[in-house]
PDB file of N, CA and C in Angstrom:
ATOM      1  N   UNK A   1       0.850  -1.173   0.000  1.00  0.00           N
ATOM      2  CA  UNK A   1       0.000   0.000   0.000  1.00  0.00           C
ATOM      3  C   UNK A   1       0.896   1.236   0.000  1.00  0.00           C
ATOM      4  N   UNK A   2       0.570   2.053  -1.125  1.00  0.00           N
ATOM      5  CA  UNK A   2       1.663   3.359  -1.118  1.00  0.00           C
ATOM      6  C   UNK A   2       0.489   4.261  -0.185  1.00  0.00           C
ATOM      7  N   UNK A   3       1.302   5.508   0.490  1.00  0.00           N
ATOM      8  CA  UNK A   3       0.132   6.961   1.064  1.00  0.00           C
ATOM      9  C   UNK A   3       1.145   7.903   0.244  1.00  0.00           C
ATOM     10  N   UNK A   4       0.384   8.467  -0.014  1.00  0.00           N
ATOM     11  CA  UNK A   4       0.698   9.880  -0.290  1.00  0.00           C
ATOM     12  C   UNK A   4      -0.036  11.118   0.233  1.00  0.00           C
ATOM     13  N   UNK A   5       0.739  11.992   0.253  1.00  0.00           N
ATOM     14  CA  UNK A   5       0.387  13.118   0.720  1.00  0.00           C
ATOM     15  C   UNK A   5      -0.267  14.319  -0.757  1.00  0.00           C
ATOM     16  N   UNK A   6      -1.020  14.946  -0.381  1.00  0.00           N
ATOM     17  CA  UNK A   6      -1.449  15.603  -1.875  1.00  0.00           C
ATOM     18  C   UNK A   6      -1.080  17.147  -1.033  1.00  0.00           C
ATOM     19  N   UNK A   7       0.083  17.814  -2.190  1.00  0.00           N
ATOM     20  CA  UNK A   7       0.298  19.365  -1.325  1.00  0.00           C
ATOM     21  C   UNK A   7      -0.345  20.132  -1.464  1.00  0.00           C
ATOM     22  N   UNK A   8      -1.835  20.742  -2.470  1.00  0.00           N
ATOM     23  CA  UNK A   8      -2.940  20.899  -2.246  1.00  0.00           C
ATOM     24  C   UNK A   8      -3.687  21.117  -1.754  1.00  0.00           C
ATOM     25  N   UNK A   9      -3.902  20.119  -0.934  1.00  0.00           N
ATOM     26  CA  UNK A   9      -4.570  19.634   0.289  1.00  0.00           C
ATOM     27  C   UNK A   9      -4.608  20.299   1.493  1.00  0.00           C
ATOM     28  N   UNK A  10      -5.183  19.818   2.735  1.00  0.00           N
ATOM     29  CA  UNK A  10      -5.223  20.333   3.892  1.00  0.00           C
ATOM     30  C   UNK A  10      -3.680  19.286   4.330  1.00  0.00           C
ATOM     31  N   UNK A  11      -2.987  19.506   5.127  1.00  0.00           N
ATOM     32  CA  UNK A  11      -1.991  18.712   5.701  1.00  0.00           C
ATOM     33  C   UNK A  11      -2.266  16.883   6.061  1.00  0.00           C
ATOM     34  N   UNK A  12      -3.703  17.539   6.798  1.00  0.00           N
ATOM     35  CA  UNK A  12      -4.307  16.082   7.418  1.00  0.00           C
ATOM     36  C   UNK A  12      -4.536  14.922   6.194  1.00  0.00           C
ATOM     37  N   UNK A  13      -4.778  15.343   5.022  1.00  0.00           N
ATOM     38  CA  UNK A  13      -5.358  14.679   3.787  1.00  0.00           C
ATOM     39  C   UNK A  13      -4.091  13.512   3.057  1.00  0.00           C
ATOM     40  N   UNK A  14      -4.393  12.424   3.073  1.00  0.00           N
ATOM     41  CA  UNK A  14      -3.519  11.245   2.520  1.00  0.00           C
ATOM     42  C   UNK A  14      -4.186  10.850   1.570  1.00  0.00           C
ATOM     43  N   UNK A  15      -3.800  10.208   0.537  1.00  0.00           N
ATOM     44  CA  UNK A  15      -4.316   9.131  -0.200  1.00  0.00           C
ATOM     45  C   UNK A  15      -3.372   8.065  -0.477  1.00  0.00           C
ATOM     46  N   UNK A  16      -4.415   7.172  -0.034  1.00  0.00           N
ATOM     47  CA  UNK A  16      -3.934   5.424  -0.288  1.00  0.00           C
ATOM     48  C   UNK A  16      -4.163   4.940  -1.348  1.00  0.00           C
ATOM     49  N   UNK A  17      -3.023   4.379  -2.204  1.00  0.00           N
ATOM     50  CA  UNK A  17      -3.028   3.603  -3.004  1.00  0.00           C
ATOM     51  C   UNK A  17      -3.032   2.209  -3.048  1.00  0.00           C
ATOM     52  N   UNK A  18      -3.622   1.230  -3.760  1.00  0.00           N
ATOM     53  CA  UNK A  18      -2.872  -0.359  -3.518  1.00  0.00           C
ATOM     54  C   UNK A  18      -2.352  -0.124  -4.949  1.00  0.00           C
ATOM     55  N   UNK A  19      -0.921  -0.961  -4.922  1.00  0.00           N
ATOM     56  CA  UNK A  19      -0.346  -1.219  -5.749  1.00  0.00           C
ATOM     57  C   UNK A  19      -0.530  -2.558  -6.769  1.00  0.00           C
ATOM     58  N   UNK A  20      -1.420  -2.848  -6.279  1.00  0.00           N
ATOM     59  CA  UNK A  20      -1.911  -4.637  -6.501  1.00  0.00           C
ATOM     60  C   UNK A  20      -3.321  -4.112  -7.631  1.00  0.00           C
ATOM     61  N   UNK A  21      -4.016  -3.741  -6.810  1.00  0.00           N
ATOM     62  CA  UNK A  21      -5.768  -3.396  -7.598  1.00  0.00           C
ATOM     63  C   UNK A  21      -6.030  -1.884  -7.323  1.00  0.00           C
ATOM     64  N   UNK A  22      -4.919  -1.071  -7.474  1.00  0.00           N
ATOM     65  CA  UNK A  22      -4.835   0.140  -7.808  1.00  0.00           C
ATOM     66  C   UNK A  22      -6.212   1.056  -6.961  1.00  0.00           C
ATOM     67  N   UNK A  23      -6.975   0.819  -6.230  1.00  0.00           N
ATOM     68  CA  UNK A  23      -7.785   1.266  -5.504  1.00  0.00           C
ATOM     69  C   UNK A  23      -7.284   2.474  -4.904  1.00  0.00           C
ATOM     70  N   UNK A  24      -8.043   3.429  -4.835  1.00  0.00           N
ATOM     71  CA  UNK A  24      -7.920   4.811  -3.824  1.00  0.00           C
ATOM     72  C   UNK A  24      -8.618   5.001  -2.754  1.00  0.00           C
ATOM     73  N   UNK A  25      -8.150   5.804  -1.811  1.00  0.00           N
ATOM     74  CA  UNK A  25      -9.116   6.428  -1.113  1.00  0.00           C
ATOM     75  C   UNK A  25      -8.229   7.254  -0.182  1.00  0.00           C
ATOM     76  N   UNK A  26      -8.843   8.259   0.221  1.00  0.00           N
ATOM     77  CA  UNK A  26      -8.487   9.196   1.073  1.00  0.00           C
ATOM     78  C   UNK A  26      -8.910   8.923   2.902  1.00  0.00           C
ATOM     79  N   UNK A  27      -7.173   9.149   3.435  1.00  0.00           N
ATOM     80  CA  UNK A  27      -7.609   8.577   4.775  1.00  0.00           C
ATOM     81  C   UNK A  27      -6.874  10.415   5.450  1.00  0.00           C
ATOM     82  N   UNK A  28      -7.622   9.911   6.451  1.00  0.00           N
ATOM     83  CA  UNK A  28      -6.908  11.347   7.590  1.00  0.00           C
ATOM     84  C   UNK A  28      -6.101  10.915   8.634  1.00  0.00           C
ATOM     85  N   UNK A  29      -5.527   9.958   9.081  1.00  0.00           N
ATOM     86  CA  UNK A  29      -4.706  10.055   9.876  1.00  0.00           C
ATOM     87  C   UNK A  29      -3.416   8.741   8.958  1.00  0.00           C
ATOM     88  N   UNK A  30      -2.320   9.029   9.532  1.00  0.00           N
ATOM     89  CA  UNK A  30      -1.349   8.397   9.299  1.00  0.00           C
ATOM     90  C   UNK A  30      -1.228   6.766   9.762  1.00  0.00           C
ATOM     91  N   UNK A  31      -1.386   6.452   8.872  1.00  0.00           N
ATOM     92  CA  UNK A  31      -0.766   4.698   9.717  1.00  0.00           C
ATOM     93  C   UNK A  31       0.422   3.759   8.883  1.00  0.00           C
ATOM     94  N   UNK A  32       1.090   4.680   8.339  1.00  0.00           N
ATOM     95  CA  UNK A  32       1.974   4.303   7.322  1.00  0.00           C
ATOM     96  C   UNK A  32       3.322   4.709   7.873  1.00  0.00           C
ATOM     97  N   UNK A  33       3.949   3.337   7.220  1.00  0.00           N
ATOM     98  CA  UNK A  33       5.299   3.880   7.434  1.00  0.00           C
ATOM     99  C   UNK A  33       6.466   5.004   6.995  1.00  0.00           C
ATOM    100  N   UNK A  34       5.530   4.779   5.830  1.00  0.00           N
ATOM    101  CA  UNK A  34       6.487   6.263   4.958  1.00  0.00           C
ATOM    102  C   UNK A  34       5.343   6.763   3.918  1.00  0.00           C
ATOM    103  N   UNK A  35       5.365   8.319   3.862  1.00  0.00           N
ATOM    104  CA  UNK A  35       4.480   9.200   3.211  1.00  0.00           C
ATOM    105  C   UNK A  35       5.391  10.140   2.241  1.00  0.00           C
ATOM    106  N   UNK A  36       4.757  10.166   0.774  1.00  0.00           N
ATOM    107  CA  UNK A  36       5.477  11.172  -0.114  1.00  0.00           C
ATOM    108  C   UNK A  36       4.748  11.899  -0.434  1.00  0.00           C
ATOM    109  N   UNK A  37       5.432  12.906  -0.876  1.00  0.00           N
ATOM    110  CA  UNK A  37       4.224  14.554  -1.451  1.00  0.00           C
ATOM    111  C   UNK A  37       4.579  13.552  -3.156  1.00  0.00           C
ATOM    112  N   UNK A  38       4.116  14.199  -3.357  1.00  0.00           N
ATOM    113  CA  UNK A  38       3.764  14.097  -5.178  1.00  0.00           C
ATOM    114  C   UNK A  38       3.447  15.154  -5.698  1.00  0.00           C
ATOM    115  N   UNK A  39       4.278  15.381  -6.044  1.00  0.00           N
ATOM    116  CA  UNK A  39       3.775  16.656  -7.223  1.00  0.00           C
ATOM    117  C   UNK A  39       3.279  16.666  -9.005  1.00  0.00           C
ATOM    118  N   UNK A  40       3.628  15.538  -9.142  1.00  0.00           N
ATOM    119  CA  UNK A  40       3.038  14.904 -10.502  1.00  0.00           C
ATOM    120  C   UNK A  40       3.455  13.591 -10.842  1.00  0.00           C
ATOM    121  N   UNK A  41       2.817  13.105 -11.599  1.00  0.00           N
ATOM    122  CA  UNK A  41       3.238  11.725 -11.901  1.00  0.00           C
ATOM    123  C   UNK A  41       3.342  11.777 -13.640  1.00  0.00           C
ATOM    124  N   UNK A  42       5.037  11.385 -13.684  1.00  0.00           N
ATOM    125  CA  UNK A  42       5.572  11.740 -15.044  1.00  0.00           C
ATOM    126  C   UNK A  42       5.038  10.400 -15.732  1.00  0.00           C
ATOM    127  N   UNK A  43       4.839   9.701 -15.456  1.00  0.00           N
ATOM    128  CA  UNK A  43       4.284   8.067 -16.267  1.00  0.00           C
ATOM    129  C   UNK A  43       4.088   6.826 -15.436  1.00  0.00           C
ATOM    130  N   UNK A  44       3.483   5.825 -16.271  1.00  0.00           N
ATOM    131  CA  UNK A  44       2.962   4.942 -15.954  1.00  0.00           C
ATOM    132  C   UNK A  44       4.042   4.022 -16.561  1.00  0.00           C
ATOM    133  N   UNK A  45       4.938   3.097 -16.496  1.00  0.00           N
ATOM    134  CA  UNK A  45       5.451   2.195 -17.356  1.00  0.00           C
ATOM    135  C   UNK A  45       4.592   0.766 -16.873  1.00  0.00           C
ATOM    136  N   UNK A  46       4.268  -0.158 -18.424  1.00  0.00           N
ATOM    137  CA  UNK A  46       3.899  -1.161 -18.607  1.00  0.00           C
ATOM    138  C   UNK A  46       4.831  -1.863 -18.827  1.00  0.00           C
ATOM    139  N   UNK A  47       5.793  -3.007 -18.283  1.00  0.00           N
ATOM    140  CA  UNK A  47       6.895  -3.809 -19.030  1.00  0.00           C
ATOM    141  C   UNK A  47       6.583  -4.897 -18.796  1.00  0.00           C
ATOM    142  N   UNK A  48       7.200  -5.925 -19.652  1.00  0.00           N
ATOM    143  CA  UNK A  48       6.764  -7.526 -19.539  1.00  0.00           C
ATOM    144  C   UNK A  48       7.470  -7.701 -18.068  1.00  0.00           C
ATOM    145  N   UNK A  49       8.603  -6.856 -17.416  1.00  0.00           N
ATOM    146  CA  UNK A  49       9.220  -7.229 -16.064  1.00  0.00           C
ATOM    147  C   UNK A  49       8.451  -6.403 -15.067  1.00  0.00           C
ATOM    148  N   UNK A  50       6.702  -5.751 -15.035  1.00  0.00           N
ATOM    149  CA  UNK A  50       6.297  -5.324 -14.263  1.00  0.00           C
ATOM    150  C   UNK A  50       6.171  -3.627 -14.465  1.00  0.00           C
ATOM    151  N   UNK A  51       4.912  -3.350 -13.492  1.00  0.00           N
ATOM    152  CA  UNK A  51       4.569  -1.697 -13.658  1.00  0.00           C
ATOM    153  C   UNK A  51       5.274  -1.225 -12.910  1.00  0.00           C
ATOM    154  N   UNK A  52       5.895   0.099 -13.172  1.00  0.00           N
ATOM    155  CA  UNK A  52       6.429   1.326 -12.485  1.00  0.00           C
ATOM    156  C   UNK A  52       5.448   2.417 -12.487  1.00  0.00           C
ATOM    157  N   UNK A  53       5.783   3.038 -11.449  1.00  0.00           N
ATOM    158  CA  UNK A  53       4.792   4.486 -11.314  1.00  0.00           C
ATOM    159  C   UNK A  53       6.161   5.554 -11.135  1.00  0.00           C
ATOM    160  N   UNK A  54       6.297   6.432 -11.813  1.00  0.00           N
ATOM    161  CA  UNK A  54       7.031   7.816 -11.851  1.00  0.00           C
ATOM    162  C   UNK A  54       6.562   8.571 -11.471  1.00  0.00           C
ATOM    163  N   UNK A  55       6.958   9.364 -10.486  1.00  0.00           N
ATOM    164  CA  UNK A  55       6.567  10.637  -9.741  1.00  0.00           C
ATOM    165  C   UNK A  55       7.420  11.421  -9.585  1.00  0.00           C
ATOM    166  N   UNK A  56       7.122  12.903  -9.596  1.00  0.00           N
ATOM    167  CA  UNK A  56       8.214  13.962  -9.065  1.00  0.00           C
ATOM    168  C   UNK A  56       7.599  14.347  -7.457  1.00  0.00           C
ATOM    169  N   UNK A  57       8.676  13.964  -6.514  1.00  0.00           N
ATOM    170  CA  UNK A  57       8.942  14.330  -5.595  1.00  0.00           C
ATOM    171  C   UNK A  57       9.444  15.707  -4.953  1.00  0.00           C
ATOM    172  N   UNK A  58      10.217  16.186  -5.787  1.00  0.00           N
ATOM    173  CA  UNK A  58      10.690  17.451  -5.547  1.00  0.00           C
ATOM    174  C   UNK A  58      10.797  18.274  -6.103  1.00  0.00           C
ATOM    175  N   UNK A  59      10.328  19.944  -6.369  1.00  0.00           N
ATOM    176  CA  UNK A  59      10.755  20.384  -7.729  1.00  0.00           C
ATOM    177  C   UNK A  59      11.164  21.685  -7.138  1.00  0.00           C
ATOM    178  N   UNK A  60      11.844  22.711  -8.232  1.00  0.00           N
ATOM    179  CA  UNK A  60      12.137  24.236  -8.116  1.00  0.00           C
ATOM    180  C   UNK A  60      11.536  24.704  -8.847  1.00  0.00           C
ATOM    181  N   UNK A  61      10.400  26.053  -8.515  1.00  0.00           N
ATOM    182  CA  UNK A  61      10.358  26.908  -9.947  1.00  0.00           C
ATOM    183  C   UNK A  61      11.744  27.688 -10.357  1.00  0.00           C
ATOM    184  N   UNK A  62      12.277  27.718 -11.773  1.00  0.00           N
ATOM    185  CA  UNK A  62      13.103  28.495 -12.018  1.00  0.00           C
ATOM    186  C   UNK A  62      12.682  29.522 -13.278  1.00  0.00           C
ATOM    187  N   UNK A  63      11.310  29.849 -13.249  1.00  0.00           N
ATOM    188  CA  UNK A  63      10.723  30.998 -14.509  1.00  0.00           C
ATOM    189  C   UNK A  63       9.405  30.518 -14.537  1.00  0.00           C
ATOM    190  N   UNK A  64       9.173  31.756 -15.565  1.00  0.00           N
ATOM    191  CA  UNK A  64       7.539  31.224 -15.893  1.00  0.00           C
ATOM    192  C   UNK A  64       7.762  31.493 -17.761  1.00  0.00           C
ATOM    193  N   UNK A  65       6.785  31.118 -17.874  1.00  0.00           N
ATOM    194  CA  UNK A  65       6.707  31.629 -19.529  1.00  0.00           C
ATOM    195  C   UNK A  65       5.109  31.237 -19.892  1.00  0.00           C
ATOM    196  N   UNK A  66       4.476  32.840 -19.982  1.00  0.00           N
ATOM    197  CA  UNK A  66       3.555  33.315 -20.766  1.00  0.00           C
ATOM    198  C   UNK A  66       2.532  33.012 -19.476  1.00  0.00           C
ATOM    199  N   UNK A  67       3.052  33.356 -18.108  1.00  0.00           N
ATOM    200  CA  UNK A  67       2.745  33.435 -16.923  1.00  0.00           C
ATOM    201  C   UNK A  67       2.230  32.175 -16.263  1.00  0.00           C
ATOM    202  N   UNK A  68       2.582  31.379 -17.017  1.00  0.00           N
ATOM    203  CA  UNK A  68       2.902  29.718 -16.170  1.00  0.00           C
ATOM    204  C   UNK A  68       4.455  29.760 -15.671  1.00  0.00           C
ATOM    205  N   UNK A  69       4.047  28.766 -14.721  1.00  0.00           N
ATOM    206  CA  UNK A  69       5.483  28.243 -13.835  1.00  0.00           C
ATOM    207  C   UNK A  69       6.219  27.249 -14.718  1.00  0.00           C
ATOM    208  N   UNK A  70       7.459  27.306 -14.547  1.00  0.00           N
ATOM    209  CA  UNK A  70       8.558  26.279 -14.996  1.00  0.00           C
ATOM    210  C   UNK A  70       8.988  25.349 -14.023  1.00  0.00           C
ATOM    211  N   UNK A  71       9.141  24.584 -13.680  1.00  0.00           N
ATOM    212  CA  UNK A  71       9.821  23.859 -12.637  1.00  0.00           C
ATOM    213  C   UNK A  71      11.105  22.660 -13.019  1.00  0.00           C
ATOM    214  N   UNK A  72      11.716  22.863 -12.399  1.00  0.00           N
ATOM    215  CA  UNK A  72      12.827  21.828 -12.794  1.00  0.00           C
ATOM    216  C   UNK A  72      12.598  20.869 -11.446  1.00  0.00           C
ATOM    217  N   UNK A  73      12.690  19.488 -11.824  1.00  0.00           N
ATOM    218  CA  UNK A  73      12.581  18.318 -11.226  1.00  0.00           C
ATOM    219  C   UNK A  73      13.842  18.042 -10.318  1.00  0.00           C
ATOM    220  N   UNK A  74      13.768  18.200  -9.051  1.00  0.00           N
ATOM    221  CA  UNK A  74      15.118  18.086  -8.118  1.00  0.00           C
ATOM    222  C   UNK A  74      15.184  16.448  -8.097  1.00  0.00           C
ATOM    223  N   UNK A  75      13.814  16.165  -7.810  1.00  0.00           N
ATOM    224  CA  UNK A  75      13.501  14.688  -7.133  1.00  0.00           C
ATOM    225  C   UNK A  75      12.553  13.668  -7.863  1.00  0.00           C
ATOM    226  N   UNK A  76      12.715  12.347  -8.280  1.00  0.00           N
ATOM    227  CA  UNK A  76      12.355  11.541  -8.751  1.00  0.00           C
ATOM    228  C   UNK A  76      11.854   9.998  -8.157  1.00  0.00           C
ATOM    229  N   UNK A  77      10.600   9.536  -7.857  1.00  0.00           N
ATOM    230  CA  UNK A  77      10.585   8.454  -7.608  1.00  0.00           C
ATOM    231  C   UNK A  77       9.956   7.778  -8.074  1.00  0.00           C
ATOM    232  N   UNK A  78      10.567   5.871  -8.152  1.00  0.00           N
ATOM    233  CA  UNK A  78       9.748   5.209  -8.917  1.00  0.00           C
ATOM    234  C   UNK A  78       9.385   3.987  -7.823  1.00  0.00           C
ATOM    235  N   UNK A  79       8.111   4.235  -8.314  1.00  0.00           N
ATOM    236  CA  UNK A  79       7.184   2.657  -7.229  1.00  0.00           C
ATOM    237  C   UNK A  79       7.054   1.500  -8.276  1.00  0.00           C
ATOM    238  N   UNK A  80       7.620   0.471  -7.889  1.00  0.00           N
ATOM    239  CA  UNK A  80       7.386  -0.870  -8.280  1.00  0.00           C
ATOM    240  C   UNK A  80       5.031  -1.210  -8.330  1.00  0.00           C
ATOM    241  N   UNK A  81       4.512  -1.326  -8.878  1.00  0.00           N
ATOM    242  CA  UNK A  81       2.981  -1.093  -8.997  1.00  0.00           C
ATOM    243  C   UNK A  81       2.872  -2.541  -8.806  1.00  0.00           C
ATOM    244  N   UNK A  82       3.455  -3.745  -9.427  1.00  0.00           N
ATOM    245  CA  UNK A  82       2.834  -4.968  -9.233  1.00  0.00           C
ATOM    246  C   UNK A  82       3.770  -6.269  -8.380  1.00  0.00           C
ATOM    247  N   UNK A  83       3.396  -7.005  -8.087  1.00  0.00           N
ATOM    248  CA  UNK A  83       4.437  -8.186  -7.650  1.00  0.00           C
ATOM    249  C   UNK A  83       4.406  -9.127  -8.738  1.00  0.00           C
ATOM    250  N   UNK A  84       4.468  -9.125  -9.969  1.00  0.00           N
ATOM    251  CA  UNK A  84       4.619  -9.782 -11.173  1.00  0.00           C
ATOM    252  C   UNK A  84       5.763 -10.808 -11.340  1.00  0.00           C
ATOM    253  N   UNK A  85       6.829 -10.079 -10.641  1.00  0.00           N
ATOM    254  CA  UNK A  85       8.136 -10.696 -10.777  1.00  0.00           C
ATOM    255  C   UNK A  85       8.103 -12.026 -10.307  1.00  0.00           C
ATOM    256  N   UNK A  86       7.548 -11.892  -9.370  1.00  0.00           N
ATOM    257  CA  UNK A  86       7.181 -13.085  -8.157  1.00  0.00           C
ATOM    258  C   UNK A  86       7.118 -14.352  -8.690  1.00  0.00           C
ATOM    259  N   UNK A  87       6.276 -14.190  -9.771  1.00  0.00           N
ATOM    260  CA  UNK A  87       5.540 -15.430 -10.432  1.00  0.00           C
ATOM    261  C   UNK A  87       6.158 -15.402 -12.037  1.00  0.00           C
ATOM    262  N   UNK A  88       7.281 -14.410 -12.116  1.00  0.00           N
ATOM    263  CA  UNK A  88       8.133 -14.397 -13.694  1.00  0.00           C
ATOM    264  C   UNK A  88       8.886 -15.373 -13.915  1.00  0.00           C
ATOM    265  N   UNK A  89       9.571 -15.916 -15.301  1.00  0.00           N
ATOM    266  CA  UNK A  89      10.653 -16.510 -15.381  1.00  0.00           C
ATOM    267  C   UNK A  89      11.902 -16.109 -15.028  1.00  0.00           C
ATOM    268  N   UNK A  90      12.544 -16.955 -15.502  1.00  0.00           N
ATOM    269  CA  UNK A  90      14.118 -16.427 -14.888  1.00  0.00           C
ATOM    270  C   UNK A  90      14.814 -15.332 -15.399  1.00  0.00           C
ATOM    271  N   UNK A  91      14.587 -15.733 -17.019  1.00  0.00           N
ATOM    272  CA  UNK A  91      14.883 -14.698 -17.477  1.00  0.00           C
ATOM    273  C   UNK A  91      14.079 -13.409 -17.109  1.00  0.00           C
ATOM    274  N   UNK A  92      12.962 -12.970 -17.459  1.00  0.00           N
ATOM    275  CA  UNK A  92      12.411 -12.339 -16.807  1.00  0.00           C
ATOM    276  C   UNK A  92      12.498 -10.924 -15.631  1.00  0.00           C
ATOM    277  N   UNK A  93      12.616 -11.796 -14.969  1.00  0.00           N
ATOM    278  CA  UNK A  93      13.480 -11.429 -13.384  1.00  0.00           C
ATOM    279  C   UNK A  93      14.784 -11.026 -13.521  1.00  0.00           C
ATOM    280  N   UNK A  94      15.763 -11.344 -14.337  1.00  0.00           N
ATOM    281  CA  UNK A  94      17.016 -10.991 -14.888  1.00  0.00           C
ATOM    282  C   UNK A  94      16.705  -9.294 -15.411  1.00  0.00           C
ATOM    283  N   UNK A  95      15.607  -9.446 -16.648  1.00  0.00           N
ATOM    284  CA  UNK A  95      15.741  -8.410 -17.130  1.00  0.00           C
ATOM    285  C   UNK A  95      14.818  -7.350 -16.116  1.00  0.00           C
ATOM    286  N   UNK A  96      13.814  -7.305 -15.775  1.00  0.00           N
ATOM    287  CA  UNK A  96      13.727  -6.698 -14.544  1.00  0.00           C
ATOM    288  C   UNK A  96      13.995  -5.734 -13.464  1.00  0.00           C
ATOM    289  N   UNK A  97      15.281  -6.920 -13.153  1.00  0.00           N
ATOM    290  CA  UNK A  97      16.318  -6.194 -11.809  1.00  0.00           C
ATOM    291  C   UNK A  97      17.262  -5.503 -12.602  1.00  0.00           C
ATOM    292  N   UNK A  98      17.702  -5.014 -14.331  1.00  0.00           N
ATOM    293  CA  UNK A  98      18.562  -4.908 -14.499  1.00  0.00           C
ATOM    294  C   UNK A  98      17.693  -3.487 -15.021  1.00  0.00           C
ATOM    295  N   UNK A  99      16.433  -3.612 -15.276  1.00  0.00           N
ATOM    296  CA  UNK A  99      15.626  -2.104 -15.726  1.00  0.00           C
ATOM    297  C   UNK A  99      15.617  -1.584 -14.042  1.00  0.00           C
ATOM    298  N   UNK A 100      15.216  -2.159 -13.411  1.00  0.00           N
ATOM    299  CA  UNK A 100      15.080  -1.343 -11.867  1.00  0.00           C
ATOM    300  C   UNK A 100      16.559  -0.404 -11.920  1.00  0.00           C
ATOM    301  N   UNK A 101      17.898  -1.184 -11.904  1.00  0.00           N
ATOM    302  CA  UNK A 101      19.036  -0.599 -12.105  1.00  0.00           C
ATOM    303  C   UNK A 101      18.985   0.605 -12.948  1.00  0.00           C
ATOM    304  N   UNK A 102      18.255   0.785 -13.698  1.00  0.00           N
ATOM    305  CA  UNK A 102      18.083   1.737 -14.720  1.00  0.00           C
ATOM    306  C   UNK A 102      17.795   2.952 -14.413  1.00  0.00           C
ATOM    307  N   UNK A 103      16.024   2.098 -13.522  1.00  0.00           N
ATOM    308  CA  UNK A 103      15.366   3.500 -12.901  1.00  0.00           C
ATOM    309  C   UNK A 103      15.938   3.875 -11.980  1.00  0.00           C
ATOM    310  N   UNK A 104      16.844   3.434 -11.161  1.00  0.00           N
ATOM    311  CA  UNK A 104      17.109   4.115  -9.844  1.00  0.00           C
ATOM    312  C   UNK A 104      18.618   5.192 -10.241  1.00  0.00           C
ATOM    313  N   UNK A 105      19.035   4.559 -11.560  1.00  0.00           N
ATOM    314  CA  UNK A 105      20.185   5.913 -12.147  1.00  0.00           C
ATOM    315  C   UNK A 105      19.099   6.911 -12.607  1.00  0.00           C
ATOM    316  N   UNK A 106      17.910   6.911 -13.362  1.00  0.00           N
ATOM    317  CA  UNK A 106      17.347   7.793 -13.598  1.00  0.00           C
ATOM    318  C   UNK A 106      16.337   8.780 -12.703  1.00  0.00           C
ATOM    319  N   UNK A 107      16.080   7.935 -11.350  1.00  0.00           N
ATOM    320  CA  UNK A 107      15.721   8.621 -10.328  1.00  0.00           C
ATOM    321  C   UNK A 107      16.646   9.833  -9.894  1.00  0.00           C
ATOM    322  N   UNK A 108      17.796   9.442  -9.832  1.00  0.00           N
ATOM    323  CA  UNK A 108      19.039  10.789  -9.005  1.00  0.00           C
ATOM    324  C   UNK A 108      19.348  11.130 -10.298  1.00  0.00           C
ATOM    325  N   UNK A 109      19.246  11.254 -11.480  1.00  0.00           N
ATOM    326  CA  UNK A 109      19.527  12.550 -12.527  1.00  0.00           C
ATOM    327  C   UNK A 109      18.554  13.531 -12.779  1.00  0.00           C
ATOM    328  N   UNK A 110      19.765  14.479 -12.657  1.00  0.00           N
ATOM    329  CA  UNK A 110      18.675  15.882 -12.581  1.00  0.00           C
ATOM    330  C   UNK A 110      18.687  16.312 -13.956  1.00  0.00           C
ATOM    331  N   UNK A 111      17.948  17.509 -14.362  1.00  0.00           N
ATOM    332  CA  UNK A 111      17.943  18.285 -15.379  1.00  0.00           C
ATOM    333  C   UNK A 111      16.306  17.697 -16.296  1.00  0.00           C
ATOM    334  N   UNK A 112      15.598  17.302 -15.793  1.00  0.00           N
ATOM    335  CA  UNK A 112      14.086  17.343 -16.368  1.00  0.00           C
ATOM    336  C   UNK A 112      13.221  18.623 -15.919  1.00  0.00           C
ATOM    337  N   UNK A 113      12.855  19.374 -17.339  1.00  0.00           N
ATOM    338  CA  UNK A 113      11.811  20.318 -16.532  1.00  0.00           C
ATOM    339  C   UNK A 113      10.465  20.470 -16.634  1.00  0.00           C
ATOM    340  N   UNK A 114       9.525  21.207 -16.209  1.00  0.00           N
ATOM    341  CA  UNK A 114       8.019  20.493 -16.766  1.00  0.00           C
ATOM    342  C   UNK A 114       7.391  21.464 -16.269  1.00  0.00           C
ATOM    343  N   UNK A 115       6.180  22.276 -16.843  1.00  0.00           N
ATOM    344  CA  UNK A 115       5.183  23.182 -17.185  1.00  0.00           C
ATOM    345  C   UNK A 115       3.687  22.634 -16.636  1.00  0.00           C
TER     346      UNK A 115
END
């Protein structure tokens, strides 16, 4: 179960995700072990080694243009969405753990910006 925090929101306001059957709902008190703000969610990946969820975690405005905000992406995170692997082949699971490797170099690179 992911929580997130929506910055939006009143402080008290979470939303729960399942990562399994994707269900929502909004809870008010904390019972989680770890809570992220979200500030957008850059994609959805579908792969034969399982779903990812992309989110920006952290951002800077650095301009506006044509009186929208610019923001450059400080922070990046990616949630694993299914336990697919679990029940994958070998190969599979090989290729997988070697895309996770991927996302987690593309989590700590900076220089994405977004409107």
């Amino acid at each position: 179960m992911f929580c997130v925090k929506i910055p939006r929101k009143p402080d008290t306001t979470l939303l729960s995700i399942s990562p399994i059957s994707r269900y929502q709902h909004l809870c008010l008190d904390s019972q989680f072990a770890s809570i992220w703000s979200i500030f957008s969610v850059v994609r959805m990946l579908k792969l034969m080694a399982g779903s990812y969820l992309i989110v920006i975690t952290e951002h800077d405005c650095v301009g506006t243009y044509w009186g929208h905000p610019i923001y450059k992406v400080s922070s990046l995170k990616v949630f694993p969405c299914d336990h697919s692997l679990s029940k994958s082949l070998a190969e599979q699971k090989k290729a997988g753990s070697e895309f996770s490797q991927l996302l987690n170099v593309a989590e700590q690179t900076c220089g994405l910006y977004l409107s």
